[in-house]
PDB file of N, CA and C in Angstrom:
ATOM      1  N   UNK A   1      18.621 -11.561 -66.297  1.00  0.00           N
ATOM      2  CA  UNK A   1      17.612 -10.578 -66.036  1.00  0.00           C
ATOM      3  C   UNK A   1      17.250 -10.610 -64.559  1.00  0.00           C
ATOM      4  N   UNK A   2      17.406  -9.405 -64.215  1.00  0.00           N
ATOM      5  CA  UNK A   2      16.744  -9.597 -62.524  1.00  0.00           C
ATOM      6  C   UNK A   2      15.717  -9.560 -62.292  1.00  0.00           C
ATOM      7  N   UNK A   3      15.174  -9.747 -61.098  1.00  0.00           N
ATOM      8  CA  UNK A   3      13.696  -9.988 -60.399  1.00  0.00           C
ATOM      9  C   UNK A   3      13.238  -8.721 -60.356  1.00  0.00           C
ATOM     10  N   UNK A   4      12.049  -7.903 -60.593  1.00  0.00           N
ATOM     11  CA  UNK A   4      11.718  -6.343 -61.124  1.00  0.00           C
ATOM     12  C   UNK A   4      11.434  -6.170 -59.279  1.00  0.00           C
ATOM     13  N   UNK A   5      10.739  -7.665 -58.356  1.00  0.00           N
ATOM     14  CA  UNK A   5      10.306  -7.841 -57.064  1.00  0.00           C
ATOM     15  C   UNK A   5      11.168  -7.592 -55.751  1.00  0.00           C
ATOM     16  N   UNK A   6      12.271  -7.726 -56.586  1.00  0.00           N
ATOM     17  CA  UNK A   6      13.567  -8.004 -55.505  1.00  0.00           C
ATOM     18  C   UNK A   6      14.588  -6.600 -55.743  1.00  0.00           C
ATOM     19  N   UNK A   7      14.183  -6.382 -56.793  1.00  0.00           N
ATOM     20  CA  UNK A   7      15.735  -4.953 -57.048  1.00  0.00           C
ATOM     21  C   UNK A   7      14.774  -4.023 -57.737  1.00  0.00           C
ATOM     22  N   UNK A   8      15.312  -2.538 -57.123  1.00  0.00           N
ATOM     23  CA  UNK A   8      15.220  -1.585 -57.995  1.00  0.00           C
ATOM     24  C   UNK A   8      13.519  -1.052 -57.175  1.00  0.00           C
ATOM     25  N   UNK A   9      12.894  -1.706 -56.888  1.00  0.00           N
ATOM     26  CA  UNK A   9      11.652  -1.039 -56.402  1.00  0.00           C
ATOM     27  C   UNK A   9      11.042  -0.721 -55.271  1.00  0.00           C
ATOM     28  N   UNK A  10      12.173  -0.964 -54.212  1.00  0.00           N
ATOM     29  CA  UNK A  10      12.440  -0.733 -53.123  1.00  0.00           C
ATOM     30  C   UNK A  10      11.556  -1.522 -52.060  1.00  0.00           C
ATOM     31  N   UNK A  11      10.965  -2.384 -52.293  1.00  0.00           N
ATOM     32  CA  UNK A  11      10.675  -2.966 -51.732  1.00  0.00           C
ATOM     33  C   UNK A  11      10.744  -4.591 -51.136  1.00  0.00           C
ATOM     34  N   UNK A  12      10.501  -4.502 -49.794  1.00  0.00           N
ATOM     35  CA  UNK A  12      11.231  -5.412 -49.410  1.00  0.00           C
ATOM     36  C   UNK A  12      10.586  -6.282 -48.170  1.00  0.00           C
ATOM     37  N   UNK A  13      11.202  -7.177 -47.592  1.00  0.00           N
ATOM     38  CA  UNK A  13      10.558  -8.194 -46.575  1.00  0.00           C
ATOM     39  C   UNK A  13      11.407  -7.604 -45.454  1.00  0.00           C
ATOM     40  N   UNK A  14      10.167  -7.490 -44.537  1.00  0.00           N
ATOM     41  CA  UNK A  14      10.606  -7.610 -42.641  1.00  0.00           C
ATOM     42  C   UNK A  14      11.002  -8.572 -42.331  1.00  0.00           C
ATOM     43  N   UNK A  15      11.764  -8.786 -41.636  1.00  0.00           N
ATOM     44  CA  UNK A  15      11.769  -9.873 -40.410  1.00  0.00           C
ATOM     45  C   UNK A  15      11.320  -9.610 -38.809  1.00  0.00           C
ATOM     46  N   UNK A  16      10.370 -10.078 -38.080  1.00  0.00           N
ATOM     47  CA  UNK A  16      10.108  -9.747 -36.905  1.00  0.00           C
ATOM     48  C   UNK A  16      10.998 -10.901 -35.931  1.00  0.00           C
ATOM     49  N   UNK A  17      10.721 -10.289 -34.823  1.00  0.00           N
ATOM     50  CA  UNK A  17      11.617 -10.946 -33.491  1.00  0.00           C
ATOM     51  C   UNK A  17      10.611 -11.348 -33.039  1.00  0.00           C
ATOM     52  N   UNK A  18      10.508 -12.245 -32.597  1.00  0.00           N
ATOM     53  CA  UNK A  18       9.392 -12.673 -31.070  1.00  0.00           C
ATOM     54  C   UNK A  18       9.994 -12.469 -29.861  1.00  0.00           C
ATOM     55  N   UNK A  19      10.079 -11.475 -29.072  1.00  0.00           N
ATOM     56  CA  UNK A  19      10.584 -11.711 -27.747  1.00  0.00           C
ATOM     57  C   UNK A  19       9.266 -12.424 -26.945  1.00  0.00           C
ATOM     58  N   UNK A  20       9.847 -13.134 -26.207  1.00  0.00           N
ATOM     59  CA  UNK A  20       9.437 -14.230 -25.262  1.00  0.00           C
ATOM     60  C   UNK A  20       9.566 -13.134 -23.872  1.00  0.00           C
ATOM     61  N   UNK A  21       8.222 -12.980 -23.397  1.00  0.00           N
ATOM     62  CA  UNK A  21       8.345 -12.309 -21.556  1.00  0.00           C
ATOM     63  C   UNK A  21       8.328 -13.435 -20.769  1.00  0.00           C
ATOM     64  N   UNK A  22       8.547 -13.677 -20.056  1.00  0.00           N
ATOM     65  CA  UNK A  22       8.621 -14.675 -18.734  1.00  0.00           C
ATOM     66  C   UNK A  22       8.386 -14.211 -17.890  1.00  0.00           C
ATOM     67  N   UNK A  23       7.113 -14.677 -17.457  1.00  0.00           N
ATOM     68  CA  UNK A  23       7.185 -14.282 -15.656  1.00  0.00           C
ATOM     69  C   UNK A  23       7.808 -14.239 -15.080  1.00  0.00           C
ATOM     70  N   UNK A  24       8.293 -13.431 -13.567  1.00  0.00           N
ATOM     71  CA  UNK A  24       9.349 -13.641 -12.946  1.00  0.00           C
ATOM     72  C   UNK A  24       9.181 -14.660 -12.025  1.00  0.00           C
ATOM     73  N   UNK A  25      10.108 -15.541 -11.405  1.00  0.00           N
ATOM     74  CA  UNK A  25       9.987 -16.604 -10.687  1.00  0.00           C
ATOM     75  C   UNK A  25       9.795 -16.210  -9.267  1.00  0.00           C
ATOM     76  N   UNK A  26       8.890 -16.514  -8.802  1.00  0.00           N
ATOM     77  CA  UNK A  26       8.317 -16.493  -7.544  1.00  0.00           C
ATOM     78  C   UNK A  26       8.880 -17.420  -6.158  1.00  0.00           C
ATOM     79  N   UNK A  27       8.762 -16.561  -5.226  1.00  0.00           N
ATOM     80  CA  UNK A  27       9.534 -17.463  -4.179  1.00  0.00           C
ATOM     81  C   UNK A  27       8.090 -17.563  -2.717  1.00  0.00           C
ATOM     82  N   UNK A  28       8.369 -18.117  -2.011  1.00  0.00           N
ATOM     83  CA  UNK A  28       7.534 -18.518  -1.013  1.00  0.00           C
ATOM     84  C   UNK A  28       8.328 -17.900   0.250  1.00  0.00           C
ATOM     85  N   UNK A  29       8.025 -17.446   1.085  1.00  0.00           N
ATOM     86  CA  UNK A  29       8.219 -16.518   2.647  1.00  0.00           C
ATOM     87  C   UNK A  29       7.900 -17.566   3.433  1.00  0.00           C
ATOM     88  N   UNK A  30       8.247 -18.366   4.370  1.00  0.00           N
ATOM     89  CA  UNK A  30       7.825 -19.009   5.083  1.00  0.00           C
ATOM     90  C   UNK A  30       8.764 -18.519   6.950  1.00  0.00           C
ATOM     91  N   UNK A  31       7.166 -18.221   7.951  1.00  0.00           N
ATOM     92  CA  UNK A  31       7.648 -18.480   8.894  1.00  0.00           C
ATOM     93  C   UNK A  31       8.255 -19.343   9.601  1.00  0.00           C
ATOM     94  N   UNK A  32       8.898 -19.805  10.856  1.00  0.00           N
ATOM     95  CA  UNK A  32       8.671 -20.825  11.659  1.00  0.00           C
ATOM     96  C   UNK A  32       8.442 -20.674  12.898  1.00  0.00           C
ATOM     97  N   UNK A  33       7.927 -21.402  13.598  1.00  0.00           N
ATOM     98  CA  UNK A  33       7.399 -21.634  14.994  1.00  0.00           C
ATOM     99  C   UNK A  33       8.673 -21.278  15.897  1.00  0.00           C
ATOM    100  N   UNK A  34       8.756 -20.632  17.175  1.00  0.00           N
ATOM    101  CA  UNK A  34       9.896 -21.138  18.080  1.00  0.00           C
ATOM    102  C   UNK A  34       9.269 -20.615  19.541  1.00  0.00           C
ATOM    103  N   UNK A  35       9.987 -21.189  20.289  1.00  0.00           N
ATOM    104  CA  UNK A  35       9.576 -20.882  21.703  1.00  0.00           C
ATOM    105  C   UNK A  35       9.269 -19.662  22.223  1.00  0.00           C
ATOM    106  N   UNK A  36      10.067 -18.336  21.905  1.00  0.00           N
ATOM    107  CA  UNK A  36      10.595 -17.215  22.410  1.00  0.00           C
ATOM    108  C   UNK A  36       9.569 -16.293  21.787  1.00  0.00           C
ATOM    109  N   UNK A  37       9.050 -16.424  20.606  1.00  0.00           N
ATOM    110  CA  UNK A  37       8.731 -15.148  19.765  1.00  0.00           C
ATOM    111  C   UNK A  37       7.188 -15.016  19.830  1.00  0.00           C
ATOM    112  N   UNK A  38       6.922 -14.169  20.498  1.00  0.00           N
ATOM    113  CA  UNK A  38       5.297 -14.072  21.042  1.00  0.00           C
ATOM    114  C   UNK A  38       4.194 -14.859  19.365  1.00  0.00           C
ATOM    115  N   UNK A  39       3.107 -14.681  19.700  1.00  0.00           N
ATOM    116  CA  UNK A  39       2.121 -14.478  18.505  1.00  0.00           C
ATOM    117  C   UNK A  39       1.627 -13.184  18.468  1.00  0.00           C
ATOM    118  N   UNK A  40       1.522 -12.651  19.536  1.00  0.00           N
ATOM    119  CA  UNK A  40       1.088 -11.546  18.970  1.00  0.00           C
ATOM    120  C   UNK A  40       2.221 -10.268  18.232  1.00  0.00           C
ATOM    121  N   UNK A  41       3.711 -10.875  18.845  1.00  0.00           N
ATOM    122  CA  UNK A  41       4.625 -10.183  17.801  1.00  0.00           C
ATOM    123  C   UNK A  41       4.167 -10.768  16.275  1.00  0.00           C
ATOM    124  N   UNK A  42       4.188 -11.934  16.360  1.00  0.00           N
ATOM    125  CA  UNK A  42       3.732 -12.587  14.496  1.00  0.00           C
ATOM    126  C   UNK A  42       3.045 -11.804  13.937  1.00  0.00           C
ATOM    127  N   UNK A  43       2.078 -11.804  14.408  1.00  0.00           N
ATOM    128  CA  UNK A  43       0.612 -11.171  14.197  1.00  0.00           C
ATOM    129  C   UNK A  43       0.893  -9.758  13.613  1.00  0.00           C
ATOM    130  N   UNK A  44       1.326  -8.707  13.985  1.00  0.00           N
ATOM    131  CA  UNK A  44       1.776  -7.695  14.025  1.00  0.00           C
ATOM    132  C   UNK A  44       2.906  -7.546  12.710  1.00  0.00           C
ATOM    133  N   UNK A  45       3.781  -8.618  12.610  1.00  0.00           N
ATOM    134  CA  UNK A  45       4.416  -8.418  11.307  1.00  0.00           C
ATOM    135  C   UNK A  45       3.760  -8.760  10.303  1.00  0.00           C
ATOM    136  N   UNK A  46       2.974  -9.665  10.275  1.00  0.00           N
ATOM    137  CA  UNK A  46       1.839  -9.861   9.217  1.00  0.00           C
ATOM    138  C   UNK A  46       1.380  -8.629   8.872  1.00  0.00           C
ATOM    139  N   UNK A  47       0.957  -8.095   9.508  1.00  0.00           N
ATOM    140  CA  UNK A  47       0.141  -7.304   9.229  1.00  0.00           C
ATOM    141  C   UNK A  47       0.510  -5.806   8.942  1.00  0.00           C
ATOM    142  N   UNK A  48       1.784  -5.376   9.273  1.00  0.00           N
ATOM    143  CA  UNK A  48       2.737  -3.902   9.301  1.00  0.00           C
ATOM    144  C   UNK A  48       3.410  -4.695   7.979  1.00  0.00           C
ATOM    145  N   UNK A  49       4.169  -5.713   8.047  1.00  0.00           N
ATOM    146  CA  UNK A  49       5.191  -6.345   6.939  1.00  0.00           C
ATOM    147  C   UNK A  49       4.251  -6.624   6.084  1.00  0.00           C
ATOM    148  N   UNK A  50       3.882  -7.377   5.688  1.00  0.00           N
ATOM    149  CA  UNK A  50       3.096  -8.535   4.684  1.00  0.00           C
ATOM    150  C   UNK A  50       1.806  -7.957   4.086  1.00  0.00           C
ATOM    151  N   UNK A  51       1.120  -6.678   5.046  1.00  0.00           N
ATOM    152  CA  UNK A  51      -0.095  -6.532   5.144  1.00  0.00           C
ATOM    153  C   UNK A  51      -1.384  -6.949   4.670  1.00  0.00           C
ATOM    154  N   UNK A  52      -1.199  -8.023   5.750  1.00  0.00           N
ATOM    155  CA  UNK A  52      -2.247  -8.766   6.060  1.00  0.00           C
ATOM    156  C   UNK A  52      -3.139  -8.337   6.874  1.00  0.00           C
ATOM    157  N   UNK A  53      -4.619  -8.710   6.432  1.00  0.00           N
ATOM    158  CA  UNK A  53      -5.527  -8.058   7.548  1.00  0.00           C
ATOM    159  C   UNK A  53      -5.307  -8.689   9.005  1.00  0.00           C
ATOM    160  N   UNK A  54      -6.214  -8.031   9.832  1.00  0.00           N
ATOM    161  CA  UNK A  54      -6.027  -8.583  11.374  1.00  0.00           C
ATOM    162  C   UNK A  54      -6.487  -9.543  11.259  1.00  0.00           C
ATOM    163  N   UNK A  55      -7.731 -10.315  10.603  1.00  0.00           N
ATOM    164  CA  UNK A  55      -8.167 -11.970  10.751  1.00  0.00           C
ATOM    165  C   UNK A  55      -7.501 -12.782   9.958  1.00  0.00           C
ATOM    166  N   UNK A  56      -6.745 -12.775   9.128  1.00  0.00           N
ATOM    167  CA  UNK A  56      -5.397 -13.241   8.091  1.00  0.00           C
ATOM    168  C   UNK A  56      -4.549 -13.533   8.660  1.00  0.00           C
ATOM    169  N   UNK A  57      -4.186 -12.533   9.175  1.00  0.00           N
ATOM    170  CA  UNK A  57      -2.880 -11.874  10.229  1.00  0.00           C
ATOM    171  C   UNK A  57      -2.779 -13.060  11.574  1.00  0.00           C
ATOM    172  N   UNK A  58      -3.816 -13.282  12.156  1.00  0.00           N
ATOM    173  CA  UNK A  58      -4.141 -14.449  13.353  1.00  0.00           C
ATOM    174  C   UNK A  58      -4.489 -15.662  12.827  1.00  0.00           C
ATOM    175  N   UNK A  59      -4.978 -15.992  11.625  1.00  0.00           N
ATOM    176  CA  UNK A  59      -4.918 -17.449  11.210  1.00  0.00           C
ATOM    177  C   UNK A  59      -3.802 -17.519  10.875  1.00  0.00           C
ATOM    178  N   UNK A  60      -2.714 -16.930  10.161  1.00  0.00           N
ATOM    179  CA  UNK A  60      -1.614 -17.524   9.886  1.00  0.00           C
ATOM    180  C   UNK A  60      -0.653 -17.683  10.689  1.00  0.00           C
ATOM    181  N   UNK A  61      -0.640 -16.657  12.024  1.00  0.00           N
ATOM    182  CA  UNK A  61      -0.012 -16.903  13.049  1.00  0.00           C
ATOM    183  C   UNK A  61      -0.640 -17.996  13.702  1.00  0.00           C
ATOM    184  N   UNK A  62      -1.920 -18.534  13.814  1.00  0.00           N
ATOM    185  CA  UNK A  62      -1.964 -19.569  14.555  1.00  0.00           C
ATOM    186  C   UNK A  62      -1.805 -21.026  13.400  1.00  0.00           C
ATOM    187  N   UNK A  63      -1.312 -20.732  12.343  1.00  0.00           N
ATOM    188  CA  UNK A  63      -1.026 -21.932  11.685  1.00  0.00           C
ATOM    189  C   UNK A  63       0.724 -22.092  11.824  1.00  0.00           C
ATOM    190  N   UNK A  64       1.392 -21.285  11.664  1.00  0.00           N
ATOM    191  CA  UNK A  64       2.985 -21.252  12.386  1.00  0.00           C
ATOM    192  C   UNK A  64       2.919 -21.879  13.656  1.00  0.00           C
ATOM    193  N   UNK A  65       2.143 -21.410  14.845  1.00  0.00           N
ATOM    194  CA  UNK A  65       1.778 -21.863  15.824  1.00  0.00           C
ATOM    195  C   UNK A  65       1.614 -23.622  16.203  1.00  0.00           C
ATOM    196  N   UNK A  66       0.535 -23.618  15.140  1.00  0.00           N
ATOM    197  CA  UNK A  66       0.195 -25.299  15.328  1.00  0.00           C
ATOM    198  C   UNK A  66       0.697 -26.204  14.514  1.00  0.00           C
ATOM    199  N   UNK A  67       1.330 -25.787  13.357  1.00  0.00           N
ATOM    200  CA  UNK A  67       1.328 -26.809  12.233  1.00  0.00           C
ATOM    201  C   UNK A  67       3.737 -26.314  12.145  1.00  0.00           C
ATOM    202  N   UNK A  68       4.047 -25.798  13.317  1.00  0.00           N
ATOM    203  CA  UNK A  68       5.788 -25.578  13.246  1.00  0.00           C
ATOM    204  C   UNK A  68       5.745 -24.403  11.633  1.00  0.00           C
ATOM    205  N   UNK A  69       4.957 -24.015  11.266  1.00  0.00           N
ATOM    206  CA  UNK A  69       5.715 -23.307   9.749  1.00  0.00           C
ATOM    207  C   UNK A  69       4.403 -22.792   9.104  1.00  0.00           C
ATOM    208  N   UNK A  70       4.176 -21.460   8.110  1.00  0.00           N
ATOM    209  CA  UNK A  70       3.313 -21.472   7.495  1.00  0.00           C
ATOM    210  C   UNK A  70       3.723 -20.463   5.819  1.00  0.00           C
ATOM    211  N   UNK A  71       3.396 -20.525   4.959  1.00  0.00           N
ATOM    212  CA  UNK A  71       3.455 -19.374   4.150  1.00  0.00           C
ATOM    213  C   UNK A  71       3.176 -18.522   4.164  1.00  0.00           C
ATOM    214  N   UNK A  72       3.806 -17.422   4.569  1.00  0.00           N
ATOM    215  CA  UNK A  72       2.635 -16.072   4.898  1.00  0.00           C
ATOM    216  C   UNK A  72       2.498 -15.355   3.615  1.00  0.00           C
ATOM    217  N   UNK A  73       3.328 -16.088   2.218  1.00  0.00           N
ATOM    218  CA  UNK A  73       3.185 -14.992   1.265  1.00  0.00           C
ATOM    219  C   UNK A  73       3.810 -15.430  -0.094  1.00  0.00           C
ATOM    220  N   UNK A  74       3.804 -14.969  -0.906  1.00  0.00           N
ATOM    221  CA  UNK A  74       4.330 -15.664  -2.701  1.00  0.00           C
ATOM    222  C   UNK A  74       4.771 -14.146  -3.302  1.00  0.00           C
ATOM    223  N   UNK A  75       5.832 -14.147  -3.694  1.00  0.00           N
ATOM    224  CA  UNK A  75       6.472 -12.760  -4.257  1.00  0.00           C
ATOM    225  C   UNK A  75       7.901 -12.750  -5.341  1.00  0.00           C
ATOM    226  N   UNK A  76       7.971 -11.873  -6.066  1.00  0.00           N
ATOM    227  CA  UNK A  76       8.924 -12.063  -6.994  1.00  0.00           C
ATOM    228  C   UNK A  76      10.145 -11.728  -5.964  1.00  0.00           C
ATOM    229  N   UNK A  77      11.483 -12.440  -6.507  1.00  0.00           N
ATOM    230  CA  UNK A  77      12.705 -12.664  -5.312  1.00  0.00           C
ATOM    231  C   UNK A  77      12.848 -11.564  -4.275  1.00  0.00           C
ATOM    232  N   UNK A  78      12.808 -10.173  -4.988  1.00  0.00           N
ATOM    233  CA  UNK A  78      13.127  -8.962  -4.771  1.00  0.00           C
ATOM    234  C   UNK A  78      12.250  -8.617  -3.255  1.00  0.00           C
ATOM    235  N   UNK A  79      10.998  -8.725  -3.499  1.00  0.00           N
ATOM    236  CA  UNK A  79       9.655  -8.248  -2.773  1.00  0.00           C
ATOM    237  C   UNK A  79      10.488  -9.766  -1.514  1.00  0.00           C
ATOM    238  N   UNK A  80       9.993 -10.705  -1.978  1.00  0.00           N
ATOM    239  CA  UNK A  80      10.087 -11.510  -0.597  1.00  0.00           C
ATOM    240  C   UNK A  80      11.663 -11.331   0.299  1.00  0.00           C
ATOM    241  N   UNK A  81      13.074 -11.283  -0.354  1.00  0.00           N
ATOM    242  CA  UNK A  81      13.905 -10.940   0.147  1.00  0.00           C
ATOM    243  C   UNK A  81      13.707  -9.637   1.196  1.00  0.00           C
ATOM    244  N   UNK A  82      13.344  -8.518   1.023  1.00  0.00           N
ATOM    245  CA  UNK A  82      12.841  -7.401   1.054  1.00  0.00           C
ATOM    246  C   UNK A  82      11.864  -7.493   2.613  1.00  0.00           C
ATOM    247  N   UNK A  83      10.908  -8.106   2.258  1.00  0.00           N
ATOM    248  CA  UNK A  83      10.219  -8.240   3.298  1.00  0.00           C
ATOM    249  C   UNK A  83      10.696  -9.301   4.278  1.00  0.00           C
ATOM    250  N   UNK A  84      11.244 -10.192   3.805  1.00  0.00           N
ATOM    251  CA  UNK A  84      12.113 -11.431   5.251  1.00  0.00           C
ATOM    252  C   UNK A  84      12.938 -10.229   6.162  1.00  0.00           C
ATOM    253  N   UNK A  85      13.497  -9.647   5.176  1.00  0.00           N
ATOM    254  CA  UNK A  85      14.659  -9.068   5.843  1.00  0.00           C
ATOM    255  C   UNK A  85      14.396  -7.892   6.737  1.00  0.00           C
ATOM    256  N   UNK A  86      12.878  -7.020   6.375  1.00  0.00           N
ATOM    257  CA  UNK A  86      12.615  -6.292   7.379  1.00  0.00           C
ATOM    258  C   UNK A  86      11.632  -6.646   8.636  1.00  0.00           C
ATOM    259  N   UNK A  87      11.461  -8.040   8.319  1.00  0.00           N
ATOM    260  CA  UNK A  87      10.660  -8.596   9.302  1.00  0.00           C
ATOM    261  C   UNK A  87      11.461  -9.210  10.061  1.00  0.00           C
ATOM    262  N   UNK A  88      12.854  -9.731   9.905  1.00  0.00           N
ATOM    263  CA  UNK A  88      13.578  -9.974  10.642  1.00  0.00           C
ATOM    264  C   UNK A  88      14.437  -9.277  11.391  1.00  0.00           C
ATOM    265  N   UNK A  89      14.728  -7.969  11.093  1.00  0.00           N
ATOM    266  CA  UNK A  89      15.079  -6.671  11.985  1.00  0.00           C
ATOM    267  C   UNK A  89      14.271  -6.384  12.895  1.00  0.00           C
ATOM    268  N   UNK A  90      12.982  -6.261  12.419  1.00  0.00           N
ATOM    269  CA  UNK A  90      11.730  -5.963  13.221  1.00  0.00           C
ATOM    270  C   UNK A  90      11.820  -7.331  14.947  1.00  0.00           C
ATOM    271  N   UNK A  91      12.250  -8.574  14.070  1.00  0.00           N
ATOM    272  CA  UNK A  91      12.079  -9.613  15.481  1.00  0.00           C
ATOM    273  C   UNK A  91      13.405  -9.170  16.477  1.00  0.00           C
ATOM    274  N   UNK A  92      14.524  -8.788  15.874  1.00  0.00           N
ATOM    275  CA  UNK A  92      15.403  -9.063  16.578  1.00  0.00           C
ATOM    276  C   UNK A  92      15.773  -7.626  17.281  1.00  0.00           C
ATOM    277  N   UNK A  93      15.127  -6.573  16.813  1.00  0.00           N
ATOM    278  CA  UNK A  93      15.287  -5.470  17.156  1.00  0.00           C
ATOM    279  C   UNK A  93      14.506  -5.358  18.794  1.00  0.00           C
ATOM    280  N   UNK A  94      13.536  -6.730  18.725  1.00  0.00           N
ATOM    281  CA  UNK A  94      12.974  -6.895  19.822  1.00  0.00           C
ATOM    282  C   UNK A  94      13.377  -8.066  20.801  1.00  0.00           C
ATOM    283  N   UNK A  95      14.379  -8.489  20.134  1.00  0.00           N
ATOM    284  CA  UNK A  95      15.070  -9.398  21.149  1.00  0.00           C
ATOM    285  C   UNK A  95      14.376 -11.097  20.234  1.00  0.00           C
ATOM    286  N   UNK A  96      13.568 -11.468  19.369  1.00  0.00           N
ATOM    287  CA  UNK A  96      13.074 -12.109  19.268  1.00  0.00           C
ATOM    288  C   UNK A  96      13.845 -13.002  17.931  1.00  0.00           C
ATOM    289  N   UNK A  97      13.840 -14.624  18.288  1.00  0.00           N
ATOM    290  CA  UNK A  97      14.879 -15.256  17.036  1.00  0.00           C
ATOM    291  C   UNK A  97      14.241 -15.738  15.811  1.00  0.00           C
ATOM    292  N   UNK A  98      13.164 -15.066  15.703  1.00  0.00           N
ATOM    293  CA  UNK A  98      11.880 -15.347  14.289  1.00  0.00           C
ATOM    294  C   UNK A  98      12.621 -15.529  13.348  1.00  0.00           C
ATOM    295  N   UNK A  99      12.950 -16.665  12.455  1.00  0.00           N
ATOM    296  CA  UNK A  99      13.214 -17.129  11.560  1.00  0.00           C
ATOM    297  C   UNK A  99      12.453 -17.645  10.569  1.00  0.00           C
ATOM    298  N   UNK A 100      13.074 -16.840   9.428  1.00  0.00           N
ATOM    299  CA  UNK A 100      12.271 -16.688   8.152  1.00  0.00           C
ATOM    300  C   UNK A 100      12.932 -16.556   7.284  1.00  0.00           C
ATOM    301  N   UNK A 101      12.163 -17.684   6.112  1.00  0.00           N
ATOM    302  CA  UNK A 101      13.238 -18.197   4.593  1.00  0.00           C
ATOM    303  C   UNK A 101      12.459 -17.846   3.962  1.00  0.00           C
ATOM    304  N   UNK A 102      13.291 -17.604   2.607  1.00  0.00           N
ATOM    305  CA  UNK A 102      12.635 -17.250   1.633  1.00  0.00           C
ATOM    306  C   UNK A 102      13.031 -18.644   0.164  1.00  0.00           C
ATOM    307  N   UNK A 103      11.876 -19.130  -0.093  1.00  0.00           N
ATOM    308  CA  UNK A 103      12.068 -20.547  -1.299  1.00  0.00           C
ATOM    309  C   UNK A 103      11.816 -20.457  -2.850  1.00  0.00           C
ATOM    310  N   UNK A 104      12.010 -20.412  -3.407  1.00  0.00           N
ATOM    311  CA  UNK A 104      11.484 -20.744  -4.891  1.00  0.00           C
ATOM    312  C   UNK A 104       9.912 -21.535  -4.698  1.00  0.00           C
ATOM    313  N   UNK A 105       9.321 -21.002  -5.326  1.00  0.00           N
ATOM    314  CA  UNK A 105       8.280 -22.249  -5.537  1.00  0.00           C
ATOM    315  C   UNK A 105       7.902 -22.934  -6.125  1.00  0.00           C
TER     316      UNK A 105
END
């Protein structure tokens, strides 16, 4: 004899999925210090690139400044690739060897 629950009455059990979202992994922008590349060029990409305000914009250039390196920023790969890379056109388009990585964090 069959189950009246299971056959014939059309009814039946779901199964659901759990999809799992993951944040995307974030990377760190970091300037560095060098002889050649003004602050007030820094300053200026902070703030056109990164947009950072103008008092943001000068503490973090004067922390590259004093401390050789600073984070100017935390972004999913895309965004920080993105922005290294037009901030580094921006230095060299001016003659300047501003070097800037982009890290996992």
């Amino acid at each position: 004899m069959a189950d009246k629950n299971q056959q014939g009455t059309g009814i039946g059990t779901k199964t659901r999925e759990r999809v799992l979202i993951e944040e995307p992994r974030q990377y760190k922008v970091i300037f560095y210090n060098d002889d050649f590349t003004t602050m007030e060029f820094v300053a200026h990409v902070l703030q056109v690139v990164f947009g950072k305000p103008a008092n943001d914009a000068i503490l973090l250039m004067l922390k590259v400044h004093r401390e050789g390196q600073a984070v100017v920023g935390v972004y999913t790969y895309d965004v920080a690739m993105t922005k290294a890379a037009v901030a580094t056109a921006m230095a060299r388009d001016e003659g300047y060897p501003l070097k800037i990585v982009c890290i996992p964090e």
